[in-house]
C-alpha atoms as a PDB file:
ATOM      1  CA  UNK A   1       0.000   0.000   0.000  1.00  0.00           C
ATOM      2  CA  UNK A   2       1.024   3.596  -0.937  1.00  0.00           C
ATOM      3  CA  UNK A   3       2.281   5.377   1.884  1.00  0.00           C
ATOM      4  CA  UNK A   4       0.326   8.956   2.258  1.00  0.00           C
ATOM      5  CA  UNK A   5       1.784  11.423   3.939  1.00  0.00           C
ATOM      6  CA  UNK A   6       0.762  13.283   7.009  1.00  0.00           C
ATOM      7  CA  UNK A   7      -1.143  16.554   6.397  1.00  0.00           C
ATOM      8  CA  UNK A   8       1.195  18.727   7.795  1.00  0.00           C
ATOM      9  CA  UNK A   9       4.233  16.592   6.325  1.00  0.00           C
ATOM     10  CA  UNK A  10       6.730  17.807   3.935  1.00  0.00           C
ATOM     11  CA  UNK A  11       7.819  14.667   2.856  1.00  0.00           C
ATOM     12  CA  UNK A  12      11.051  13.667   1.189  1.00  0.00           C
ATOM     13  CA  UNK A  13      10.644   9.815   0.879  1.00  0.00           C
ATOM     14  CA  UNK A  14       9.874   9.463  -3.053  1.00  0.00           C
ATOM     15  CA  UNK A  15       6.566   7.647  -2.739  1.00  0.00           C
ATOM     16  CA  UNK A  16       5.161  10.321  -0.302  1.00  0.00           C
ATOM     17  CA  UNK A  17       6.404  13.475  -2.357  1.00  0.00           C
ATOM     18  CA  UNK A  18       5.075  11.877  -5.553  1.00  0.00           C
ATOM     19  CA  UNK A  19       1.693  11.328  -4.199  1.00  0.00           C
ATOM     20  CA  UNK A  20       1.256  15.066  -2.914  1.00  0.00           C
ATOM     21  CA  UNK A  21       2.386  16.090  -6.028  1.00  0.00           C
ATOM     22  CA  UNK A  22       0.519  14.273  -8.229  1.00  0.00           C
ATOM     23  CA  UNK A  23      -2.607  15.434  -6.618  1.00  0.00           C
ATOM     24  CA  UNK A  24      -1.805  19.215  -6.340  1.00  0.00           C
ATOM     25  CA  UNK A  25      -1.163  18.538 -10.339  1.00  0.00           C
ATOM     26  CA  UNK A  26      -5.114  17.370 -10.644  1.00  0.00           C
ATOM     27  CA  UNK A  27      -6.484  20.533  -7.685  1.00  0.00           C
ATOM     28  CA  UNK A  28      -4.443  23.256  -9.623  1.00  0.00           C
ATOM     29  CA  UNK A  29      -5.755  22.169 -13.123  1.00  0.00           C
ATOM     30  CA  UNK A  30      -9.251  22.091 -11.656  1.00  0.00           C
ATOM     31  CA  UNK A  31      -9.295  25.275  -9.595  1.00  0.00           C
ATOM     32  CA  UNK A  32      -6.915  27.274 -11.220  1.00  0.00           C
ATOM     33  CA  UNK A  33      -5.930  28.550  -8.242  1.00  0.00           C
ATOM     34  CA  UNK A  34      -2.809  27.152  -6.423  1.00  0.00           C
ATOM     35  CA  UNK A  35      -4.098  28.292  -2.957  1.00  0.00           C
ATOM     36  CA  UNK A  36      -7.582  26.554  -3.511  1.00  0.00           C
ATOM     37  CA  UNK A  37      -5.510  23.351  -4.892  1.00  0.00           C
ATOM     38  CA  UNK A  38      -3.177  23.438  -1.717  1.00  0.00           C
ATOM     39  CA  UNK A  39      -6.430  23.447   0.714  1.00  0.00           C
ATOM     40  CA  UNK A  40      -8.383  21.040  -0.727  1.00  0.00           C
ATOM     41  CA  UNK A  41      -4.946  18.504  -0.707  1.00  0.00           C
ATOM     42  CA  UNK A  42      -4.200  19.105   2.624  1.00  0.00           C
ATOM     43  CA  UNK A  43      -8.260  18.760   2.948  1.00  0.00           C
ATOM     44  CA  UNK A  44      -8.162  15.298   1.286  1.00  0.00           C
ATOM     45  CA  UNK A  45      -5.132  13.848   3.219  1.00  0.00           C
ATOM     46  CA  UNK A  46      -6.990  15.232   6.196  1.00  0.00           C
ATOM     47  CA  UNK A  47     -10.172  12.791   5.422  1.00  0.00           C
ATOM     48  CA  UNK A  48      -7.223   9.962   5.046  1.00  0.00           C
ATOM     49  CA  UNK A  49      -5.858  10.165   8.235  1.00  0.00           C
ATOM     50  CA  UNK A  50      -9.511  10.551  10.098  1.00  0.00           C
ATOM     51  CA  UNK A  51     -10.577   6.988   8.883  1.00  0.00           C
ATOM     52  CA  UNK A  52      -9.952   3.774  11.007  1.00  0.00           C
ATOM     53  CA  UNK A  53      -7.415   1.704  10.760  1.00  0.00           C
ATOM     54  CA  UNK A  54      -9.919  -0.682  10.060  1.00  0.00           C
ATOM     55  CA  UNK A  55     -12.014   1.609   7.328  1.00  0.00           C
ATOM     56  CA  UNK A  56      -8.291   1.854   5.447  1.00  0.00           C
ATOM     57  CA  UNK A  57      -8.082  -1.542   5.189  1.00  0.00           C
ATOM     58  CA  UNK A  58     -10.934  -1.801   3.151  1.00  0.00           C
ATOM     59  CA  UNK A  59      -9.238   0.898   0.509  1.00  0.00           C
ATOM     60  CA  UNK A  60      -7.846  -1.240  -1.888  1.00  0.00           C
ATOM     61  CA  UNK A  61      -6.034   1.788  -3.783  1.00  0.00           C
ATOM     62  CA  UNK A  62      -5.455   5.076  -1.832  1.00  0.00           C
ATOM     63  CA  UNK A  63      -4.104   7.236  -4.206  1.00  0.00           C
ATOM     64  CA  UNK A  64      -7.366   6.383  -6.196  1.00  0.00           C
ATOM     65  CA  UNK A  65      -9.527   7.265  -2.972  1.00  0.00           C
ATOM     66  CA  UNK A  66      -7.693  10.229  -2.442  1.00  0.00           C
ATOM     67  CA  UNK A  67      -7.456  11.603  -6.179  1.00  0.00           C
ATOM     68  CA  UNK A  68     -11.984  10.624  -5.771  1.00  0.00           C
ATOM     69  CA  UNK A  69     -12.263  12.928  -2.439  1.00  0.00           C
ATOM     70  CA  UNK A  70      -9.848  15.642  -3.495  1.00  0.00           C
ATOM     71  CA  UNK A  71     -11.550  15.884  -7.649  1.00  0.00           C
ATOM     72  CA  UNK A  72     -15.141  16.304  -4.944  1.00  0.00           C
ATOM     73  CA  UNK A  73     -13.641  19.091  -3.146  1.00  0.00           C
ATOM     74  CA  UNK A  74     -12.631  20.498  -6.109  1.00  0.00           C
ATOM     75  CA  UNK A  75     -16.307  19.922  -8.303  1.00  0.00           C
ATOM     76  CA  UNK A  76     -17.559  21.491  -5.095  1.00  0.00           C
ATOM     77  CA  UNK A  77     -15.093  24.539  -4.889  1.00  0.00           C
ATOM     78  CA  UNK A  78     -15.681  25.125  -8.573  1.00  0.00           C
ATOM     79  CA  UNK A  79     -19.304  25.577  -7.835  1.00  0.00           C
ATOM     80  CA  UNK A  80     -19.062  27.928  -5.471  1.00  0.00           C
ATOM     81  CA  UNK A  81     -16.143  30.180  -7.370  1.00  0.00           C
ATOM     82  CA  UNK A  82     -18.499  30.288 -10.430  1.00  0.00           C
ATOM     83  CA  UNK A  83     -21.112  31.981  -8.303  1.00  0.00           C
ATOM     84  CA  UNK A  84     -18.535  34.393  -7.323  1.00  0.00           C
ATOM     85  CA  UNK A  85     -16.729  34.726 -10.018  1.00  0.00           C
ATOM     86  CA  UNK A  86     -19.799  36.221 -11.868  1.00  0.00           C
ATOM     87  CA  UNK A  87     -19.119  39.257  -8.569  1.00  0.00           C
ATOM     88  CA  UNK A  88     -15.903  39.422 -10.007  1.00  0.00           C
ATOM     89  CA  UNK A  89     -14.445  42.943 -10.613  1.00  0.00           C
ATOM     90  CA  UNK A  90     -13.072  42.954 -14.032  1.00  0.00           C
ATOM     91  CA  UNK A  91     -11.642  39.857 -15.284  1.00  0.00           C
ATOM     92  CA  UNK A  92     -10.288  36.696 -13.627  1.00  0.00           C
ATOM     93  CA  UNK A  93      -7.391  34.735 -14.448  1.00  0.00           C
ATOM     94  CA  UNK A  94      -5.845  31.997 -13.050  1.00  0.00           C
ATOM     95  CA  UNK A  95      -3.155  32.592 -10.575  1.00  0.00           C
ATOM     96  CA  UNK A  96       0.279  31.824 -12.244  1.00  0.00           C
ATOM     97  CA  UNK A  97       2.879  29.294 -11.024  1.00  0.00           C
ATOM     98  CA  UNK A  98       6.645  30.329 -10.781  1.00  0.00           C
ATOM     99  CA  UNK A  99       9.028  28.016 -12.178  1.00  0.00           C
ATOM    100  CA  UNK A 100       8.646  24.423 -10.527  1.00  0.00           C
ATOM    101  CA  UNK A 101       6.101  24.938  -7.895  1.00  0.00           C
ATOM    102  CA  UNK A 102       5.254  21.161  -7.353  1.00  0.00           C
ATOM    103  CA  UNK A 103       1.834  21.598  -9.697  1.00  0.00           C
ATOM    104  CA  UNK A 104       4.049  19.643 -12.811  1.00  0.00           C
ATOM    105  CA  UNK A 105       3.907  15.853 -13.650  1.00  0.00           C
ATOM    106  CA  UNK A 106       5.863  13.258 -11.693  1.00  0.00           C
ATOM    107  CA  UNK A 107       6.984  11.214 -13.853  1.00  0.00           C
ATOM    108  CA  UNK A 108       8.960  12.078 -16.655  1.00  0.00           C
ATOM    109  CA  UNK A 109       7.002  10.200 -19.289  1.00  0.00           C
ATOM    110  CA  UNK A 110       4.055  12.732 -18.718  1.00  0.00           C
ATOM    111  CA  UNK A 111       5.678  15.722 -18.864  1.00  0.00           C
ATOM    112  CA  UNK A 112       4.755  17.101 -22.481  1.00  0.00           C
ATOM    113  CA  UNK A 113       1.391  16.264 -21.742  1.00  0.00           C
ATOM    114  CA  UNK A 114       0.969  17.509 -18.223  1.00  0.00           C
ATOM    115  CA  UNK A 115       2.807  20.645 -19.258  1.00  0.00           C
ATOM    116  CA  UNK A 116       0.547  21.493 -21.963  1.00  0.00           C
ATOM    117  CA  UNK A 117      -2.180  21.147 -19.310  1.00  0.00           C
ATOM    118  CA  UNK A 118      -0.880  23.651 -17.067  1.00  0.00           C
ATOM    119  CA  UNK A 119      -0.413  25.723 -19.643  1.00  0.00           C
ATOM    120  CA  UNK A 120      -1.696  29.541 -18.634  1.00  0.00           C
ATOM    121  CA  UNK A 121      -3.818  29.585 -22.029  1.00  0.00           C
ATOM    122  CA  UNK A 122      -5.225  26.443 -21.433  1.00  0.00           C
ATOM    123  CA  UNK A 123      -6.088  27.214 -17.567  1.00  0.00           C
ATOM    124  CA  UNK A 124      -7.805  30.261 -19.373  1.00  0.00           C
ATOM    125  CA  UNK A 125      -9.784  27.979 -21.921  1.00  0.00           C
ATOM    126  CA  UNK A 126     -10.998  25.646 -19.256  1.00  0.00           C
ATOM    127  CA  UNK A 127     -12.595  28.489 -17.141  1.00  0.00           C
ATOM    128  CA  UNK A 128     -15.622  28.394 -20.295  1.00  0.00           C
ATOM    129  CA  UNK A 129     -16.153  24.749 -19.137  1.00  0.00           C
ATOM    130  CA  UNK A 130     -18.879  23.830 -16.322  1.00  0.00           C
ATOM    131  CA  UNK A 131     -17.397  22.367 -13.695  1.00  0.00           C
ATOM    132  CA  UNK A 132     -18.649  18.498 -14.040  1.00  0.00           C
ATOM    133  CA  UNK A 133     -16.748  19.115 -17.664  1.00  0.00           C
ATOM    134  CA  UNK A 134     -13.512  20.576 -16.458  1.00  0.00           C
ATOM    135  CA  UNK A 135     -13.435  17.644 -13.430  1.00  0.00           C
ATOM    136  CA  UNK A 136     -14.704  14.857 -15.916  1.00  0.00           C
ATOM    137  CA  UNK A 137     -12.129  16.315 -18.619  1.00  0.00           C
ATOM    138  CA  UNK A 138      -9.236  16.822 -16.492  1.00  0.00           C
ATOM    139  CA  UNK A 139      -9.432  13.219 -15.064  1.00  0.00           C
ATOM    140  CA  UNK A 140     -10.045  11.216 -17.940  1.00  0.00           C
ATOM    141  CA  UNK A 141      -8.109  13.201 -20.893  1.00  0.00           C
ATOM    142  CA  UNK A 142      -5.215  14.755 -18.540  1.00  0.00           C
ATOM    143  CA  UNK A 143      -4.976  11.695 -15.504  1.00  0.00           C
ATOM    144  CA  UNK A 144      -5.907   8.488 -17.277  1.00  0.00           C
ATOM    145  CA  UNK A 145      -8.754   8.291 -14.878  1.00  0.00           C
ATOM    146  CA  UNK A 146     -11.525   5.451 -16.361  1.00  0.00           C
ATOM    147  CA  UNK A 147     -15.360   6.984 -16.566  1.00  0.00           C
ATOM    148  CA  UNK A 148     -16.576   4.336 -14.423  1.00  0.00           C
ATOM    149  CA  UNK A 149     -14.065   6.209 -11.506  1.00  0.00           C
ATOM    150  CA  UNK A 150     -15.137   9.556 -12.811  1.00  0.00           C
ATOM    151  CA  UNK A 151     -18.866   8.461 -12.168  1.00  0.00           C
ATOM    152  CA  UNK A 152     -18.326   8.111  -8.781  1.00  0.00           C
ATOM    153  CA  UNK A 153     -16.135  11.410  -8.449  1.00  0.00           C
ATOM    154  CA  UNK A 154     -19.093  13.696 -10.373  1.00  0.00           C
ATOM    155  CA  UNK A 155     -22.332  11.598  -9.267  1.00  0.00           C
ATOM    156  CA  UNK A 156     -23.022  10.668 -12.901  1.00  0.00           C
ATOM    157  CA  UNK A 157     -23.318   7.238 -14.758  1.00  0.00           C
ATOM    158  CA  UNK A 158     -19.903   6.671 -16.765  1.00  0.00           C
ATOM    159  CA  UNK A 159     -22.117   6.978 -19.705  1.00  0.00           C
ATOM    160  CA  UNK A 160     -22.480  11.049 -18.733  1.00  0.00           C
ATOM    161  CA  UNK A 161     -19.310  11.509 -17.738  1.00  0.00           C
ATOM    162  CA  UNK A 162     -18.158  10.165 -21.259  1.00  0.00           C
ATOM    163  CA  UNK A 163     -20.465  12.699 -22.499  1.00  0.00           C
ATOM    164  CA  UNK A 164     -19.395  15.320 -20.343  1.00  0.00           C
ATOM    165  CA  UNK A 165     -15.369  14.613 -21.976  1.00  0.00           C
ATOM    166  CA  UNK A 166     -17.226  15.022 -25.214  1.00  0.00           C
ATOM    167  CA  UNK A 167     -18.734  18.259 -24.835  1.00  0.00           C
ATOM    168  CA  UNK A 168     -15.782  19.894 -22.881  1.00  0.00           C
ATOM    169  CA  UNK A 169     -13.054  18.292 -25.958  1.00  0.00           C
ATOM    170  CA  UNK A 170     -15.816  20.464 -28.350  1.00  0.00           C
ATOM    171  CA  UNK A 171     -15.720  23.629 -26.166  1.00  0.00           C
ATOM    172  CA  UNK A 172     -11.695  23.593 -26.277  1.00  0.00           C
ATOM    173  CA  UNK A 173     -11.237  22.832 -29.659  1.00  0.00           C
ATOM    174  CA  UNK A 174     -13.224  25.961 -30.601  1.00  0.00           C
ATOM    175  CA  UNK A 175     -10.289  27.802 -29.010  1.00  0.00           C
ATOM    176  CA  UNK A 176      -7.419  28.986 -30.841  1.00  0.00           C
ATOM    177  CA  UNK A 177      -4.392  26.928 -31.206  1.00  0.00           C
ATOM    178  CA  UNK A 178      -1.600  28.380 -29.645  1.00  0.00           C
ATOM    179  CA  UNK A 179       2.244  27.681 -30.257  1.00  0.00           C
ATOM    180  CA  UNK A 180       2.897  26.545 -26.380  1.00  0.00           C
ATOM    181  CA  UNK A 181       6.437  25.691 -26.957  1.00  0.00           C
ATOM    182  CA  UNK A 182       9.564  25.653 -28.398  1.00  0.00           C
ATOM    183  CA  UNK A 183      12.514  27.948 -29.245  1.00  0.00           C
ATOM    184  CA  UNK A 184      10.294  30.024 -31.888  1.00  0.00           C
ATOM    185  CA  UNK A 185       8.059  31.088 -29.535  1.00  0.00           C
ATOM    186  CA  UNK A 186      10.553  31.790 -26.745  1.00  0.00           C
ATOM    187  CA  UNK A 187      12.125  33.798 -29.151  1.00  0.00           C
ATOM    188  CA  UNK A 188       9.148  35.645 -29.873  1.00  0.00           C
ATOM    189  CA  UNK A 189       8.263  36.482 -26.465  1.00  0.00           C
ATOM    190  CA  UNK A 190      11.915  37.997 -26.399  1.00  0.00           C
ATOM    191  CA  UNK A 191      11.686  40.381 -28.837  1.00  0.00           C
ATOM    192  CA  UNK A 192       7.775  41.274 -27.441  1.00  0.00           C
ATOM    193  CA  UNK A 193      10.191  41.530 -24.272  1.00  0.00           C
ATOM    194  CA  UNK A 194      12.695  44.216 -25.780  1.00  0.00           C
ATOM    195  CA  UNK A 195       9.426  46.475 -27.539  1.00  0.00           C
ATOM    196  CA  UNK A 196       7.992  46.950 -24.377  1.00  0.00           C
ATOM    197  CA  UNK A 197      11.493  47.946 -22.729  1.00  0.00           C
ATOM    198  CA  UNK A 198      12.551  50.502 -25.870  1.00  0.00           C
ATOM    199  CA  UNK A 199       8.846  52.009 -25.577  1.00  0.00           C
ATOM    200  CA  UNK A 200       8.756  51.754 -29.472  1.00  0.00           C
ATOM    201  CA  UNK A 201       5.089  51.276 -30.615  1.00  0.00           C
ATOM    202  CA  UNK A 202       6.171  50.894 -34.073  1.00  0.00           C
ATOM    203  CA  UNK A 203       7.930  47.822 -32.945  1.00  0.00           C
ATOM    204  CA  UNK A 204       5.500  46.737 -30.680  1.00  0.00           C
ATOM    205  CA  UNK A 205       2.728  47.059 -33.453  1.00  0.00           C
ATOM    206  CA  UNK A 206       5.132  44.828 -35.662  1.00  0.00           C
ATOM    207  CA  UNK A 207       5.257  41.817 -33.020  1.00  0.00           C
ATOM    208  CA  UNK A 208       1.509  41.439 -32.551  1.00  0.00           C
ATOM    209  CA  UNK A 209      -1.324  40.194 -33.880  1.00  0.00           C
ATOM    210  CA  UNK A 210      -3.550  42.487 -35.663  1.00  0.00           C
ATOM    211  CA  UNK A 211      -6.493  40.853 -33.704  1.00  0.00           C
ATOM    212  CA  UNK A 212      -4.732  40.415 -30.444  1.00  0.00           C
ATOM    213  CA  UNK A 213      -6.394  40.538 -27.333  1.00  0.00           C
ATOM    214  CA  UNK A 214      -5.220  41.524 -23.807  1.00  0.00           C
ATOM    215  CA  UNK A 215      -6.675  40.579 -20.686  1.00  0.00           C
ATOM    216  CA  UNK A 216      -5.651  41.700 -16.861  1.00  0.00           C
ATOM    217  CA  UNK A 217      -6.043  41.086 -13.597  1.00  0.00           C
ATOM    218  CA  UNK A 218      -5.844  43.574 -11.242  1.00  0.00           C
ATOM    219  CA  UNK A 219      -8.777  42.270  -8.752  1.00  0.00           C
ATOM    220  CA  UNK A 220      -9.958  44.844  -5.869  1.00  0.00           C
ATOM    221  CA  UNK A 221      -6.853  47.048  -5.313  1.00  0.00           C
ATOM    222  CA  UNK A 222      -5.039  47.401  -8.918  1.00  0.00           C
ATOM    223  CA  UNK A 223      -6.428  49.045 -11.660  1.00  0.00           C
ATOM    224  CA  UNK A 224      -6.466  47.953 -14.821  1.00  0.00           C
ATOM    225  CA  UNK A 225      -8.552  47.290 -18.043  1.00  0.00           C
ATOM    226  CA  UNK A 226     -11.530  45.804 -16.950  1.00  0.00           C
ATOM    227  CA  UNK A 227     -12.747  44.909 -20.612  1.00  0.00           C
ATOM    228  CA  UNK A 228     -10.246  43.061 -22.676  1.00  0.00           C
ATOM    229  CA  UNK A 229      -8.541  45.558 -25.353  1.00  0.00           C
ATOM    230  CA  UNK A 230      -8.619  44.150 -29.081  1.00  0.00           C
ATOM    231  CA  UNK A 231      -6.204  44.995 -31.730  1.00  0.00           C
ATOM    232  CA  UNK A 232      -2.477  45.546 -32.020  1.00  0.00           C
ATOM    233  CA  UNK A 233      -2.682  49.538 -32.514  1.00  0.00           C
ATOM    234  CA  UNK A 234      -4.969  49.711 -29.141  1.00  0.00           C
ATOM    235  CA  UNK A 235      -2.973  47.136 -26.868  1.00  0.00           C
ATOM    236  CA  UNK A 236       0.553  48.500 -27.592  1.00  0.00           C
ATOM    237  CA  UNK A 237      -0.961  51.776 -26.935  1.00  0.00           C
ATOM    238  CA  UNK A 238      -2.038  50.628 -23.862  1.00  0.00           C
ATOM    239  CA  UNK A 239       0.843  48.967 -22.739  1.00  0.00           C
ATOM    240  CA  UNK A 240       3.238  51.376 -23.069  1.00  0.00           C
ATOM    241  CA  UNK A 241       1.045  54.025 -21.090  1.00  0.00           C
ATOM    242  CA  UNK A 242       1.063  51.740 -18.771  1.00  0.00           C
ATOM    243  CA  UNK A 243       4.873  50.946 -18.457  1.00  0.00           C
ATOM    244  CA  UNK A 244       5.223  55.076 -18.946  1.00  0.00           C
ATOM    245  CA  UNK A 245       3.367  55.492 -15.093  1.00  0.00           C
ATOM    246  CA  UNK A 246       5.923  52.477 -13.708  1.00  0.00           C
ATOM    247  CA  UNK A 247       8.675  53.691 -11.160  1.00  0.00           C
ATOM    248  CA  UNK A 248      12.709  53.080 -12.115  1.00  0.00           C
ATOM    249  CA  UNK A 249      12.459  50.168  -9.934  1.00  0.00           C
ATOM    250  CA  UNK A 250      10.259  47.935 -12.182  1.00  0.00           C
ATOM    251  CA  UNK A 251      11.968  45.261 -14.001  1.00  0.00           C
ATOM    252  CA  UNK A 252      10.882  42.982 -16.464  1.00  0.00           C
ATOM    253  CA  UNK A 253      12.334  39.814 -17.092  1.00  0.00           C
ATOM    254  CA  UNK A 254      11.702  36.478 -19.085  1.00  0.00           C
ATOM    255  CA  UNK A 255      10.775  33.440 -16.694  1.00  0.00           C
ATOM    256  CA  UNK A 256       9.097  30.287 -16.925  1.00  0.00           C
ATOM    257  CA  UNK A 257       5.480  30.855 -15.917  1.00  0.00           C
ATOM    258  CA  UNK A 258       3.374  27.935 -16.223  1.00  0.00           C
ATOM    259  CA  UNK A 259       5.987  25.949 -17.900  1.00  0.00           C
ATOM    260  CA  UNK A 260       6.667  28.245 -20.459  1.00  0.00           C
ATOM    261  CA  UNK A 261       8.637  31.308 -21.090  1.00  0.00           C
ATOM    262  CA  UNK A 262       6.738  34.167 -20.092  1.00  0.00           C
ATOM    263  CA  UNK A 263       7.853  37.737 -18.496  1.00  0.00           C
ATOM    264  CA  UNK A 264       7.915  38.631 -14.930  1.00  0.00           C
ATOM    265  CA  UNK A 265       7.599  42.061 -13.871  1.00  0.00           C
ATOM    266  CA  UNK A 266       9.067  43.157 -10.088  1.00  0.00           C
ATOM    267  CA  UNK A 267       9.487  46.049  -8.152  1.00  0.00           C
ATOM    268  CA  UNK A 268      12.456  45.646  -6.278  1.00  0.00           C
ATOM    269  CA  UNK A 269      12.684  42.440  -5.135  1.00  0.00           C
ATOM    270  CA  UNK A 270       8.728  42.185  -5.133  1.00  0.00           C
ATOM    271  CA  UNK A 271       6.756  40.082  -7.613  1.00  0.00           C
ATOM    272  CA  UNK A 272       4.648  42.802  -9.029  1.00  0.00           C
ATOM    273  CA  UNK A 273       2.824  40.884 -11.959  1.00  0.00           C
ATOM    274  CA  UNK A 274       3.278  38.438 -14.986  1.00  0.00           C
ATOM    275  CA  UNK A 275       2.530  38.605 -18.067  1.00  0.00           C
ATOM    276  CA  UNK A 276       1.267  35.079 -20.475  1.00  0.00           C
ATOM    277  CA  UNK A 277       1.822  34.894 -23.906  1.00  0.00           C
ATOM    278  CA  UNK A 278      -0.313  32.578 -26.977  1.00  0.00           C
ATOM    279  CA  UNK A 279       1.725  32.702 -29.875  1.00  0.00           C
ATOM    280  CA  UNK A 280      -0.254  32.007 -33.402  1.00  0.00           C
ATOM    281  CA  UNK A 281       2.212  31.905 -36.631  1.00  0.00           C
ATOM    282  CA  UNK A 282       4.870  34.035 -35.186  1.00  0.00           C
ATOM    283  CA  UNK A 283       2.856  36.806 -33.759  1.00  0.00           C
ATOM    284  CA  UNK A 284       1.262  37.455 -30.198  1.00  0.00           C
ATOM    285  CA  UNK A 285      -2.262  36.534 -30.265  1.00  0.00           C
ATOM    286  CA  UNK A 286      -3.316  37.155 -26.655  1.00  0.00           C
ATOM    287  CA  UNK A 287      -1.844  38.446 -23.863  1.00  0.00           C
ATOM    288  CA  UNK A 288      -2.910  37.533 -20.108  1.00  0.00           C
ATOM    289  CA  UNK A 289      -1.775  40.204 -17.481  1.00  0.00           C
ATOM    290  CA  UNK A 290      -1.890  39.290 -14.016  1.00  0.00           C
ATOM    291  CA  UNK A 291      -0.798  41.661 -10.988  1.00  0.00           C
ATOM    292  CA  UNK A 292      -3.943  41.205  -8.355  1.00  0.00           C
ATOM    293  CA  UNK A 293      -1.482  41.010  -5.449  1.00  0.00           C
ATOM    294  CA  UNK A 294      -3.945  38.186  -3.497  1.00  0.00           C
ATOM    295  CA  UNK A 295      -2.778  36.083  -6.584  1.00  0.00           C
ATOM    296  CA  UNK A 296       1.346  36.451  -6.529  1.00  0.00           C
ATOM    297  CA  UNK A 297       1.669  36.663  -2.666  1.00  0.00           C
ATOM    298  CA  UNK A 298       2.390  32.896  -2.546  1.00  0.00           C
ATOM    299  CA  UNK A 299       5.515  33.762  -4.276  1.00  0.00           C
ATOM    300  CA  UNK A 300       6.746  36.781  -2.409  1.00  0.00           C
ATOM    301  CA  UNK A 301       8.923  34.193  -0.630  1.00  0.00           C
ATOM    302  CA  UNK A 302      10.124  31.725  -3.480  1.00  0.00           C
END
């Protein structure tokens, strides 16, 4: 039997580090959030440890049980954020993730497709899902996890929760198809990099898309765009206002965000925003700003 850790461990035995892991990789891709993921974990090996000895004996696969009770947290958690969410002020994005920040696959045969999960324009995408989709979708399509265990998880026949993967695979496929790695794009993101530092909205003009779109999240205490700007004329305009009102402090520098190259703006030493990338055919298709301090405090220590 898999060894789970303790809820307050930090473990560094293999088996107990990969199981932690492996299901802050499922919460984060559900929630979006890594604080949400981190509480319902520690919420699920909670429930664990609170069963009998005797009760455990009659698990015959833990990780399974826990990967069931946290995906029910999360279906649950989703529910509630999509109530709020709708209260939002302006527009919410995901909170980023910082190099590696334990939310990435464990074993090295899943990386490229657990990275393009994590993705921050595919955390984006899956926000237009409901949230029996985005739990069904992420277990089946992402995990591995058979419908008949999804059924359980969601409180659907297998049948459902097959249809559920259906209809979410539809949803995402209407988005646009981003270049999500590779040296191309990190070289694109450079030189979007070096137009924002010269100021040069010629330049800036040049690297985008002429239908780009730029989102950000500033929630209660920055301001920002509330409305996403459209078109490469308004959104270098708008940048480079922006960067104008920015103190000589502010740096920006190229980071991996997500698992991809992105650029990370501080003030000081303090994390002060990011900014996410899509790349379609050479060109910067969307841009996803992010600088509500409630979602880069987690880092202010990494």
């Amino acid at each position: 039997m898999t060894r789970i850790p303790e809820p307050d461990d930090s473990p560094d035995a293999t088996g107990d580090a990969a199981v932690r892991r492996r299901l802050l990789a499922i919460a984060y891709r559900m929630t979006g959030s890594r604080h949400d993921a981190e509480d319902v974990v520690q919420e699920g090996l909670a429930r664990w440890h609170q069963l009998t000895d005797d009760q455990r004996t009659l698990v015959r696969e833990p990780l399974a049980w826990l990967t069931r009770v946290v995906s029910r947290l999360c279906l649950d958690q989703l529910r509630s954020a999509r109530a709020q969410r709708e209260q939002y002020r302006g527009i919410w994005l995901p909170e980023p993730q910082l190099g590696d920040s334990g939310f990435g696959p464990t074993d090295p045969a899943d990386r490229v497709t657990l990275d393009d999960s994590v993705s921050y324009a595919f955390l984006v995408a899956l926000e237009k899902l409901t949230p029996p989709e985005r739990v069904s979708f992420i277990l089946h399509d992402v995990f591995g996890v058979p419908f008949a265990e999804i059924a359980a998880t969601v409180g659907r026949s297998a049948a459902a929760c097959r249809q559920l993967v259906v209809t979410a695979r539809a949803h995402l496929a209407a988005e646009p198809r981003f270049d999500v790695a590779g040296a191309e794009r990190d070289r694109v993101v450079a030189v979007f990099l070096d137009a924002c530092r010269g100021g040069d909205l010629r330049s800036l003009v040049a690297v985008l898309d002429p239908d780009v779109v730029s989102v950000a999240d500033g929630g209660e205490q920055i301001r920002v765009a509330r409305r996403p700007i459209v078109g490469a004329e308004a959104v270098a305009t708008y940048l480079l206002g922006v960067l104008a009102t920015q103190g000589g402090h502010t740096t920006m520098s190229l980071e991996q965000i997500n698992g991809r190259v992105g650029i990370v703006i501080r003030d000081g030493v303090a994390l002060v925003g990011t900014v996410d990338l899509a790349i379609v055919g050479r060109r910067v298709a969307r841009i996803a700003i992010q600088v509500n301090p409630e979602k880069l405090d987690a880092h202010g220590d990494d």
